[in-house]
C-alpha atoms as a PDB file:
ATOM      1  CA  UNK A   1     -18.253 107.318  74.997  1.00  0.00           C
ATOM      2  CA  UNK A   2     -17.525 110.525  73.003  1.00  0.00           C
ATOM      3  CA  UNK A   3     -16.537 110.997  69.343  1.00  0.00           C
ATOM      4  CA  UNK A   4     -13.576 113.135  69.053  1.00  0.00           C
ATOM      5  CA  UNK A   5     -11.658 114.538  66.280  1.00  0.00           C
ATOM      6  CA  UNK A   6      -8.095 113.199  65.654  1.00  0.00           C
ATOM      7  CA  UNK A   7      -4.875 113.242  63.488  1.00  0.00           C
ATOM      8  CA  UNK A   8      -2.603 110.668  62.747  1.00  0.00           C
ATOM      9  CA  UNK A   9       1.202 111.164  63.718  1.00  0.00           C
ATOM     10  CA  UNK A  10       3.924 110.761  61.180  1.00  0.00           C
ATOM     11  CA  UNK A  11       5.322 108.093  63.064  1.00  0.00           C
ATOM     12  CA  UNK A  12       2.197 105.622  63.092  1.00  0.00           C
ATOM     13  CA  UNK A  13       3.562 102.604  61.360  1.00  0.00           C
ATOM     14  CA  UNK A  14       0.467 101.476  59.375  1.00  0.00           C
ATOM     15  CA  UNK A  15      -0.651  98.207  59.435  1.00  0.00           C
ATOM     16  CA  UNK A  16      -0.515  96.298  55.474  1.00  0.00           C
ATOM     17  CA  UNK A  17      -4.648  97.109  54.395  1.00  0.00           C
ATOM     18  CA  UNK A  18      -4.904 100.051  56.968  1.00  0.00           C
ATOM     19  CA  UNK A  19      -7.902 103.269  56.122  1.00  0.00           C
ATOM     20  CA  UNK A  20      -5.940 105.559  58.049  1.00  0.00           C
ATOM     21  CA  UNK A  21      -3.465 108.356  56.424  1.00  0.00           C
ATOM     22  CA  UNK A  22      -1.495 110.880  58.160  1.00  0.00           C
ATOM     23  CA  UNK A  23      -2.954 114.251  58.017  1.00  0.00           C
ATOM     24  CA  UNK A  24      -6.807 114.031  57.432  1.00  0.00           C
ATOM     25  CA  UNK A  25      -8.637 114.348  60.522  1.00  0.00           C
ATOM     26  CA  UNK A  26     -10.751 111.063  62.067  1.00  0.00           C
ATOM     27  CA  UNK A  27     -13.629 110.588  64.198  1.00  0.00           C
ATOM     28  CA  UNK A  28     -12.307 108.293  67.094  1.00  0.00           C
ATOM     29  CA  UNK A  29     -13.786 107.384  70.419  1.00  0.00           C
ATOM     30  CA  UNK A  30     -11.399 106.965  73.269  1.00  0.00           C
ATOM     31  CA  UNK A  31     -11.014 103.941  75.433  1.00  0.00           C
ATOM     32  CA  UNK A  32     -11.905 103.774  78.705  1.00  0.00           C
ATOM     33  CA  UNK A  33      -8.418 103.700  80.245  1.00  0.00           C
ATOM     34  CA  UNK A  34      -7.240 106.341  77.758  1.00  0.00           C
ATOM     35  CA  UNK A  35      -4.704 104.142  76.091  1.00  0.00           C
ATOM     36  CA  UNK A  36      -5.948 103.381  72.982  1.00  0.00           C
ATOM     37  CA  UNK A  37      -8.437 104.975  70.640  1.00  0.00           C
ATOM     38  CA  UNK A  38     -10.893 103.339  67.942  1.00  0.00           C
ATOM     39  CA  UNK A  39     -11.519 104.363  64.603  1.00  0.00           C
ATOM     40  CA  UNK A  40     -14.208 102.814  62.222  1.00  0.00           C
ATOM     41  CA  UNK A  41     -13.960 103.099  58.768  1.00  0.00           C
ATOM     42  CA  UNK A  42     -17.307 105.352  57.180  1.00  0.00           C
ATOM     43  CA  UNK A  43     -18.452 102.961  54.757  1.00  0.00           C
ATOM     44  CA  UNK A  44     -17.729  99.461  56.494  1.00  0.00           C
ATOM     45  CA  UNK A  45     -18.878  99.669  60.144  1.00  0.00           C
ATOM     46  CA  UNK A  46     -16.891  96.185  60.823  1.00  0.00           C
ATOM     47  CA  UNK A  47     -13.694  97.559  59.375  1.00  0.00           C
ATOM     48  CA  UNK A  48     -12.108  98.875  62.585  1.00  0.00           C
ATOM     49  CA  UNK A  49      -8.459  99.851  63.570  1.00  0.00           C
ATOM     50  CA  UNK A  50      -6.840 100.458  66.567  1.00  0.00           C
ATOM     51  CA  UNK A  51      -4.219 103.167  67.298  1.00  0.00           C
ATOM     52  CA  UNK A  52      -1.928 104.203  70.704  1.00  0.00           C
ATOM     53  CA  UNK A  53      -2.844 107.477  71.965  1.00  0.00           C
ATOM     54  CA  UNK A  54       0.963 108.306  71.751  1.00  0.00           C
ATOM     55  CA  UNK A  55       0.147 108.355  68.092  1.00  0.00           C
ATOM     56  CA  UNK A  56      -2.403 110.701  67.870  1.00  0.00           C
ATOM     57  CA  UNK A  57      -2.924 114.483  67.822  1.00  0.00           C
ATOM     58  CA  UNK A  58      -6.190 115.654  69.093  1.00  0.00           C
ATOM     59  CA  UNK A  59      -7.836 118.080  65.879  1.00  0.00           C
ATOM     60  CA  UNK A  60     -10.462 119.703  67.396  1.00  0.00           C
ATOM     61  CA  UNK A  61     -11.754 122.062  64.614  1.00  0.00           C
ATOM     62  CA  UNK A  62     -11.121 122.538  61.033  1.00  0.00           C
ATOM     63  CA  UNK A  63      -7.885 125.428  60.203  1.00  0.00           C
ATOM     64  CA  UNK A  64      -9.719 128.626  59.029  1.00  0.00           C
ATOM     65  CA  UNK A  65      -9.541 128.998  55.372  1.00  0.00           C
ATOM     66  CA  UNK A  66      -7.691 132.085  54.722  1.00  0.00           C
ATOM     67  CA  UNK A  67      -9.744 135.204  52.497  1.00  0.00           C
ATOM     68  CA  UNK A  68      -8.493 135.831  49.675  1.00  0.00           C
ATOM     69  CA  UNK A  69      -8.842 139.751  48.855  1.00  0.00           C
ATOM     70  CA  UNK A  70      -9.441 140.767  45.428  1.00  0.00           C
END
């Protein structure tokens, strides 16, 4: 199993007590059959959630900050 970086689509309906936001990128680790991916919250290892692959964006790296000439 291999952590990957994710995003969370706009159209995740989020379940009432939920960690995840739409936008920030999460560590997940994909399921076996590819359906489903698990996310575990940093600071709680039991808090867990579970979200469709459908609603997911795969984030590989961080956008390039832009410089800023002076």
């Amino acid at each position: 199993m291999r952590v990957q970086w994710y995003r969370i689509r706009k159209t995740l309906r989020q379940p009432q007590g939920g960690f995840l936001a739409i936008g920030p990128r999460y560590p997940g680790v994909l399921s076996y059959d590819g359906l489903v991916a698990l996310f575990t919250h940093p600071g709680d290892a039991q808090w867990t959630e579970v979200v469709p692959v459908e609603e997911l964006e795969e984030a590989p790296e961080e956008p390039h900050r832009r410089r800023r000439w002076k």
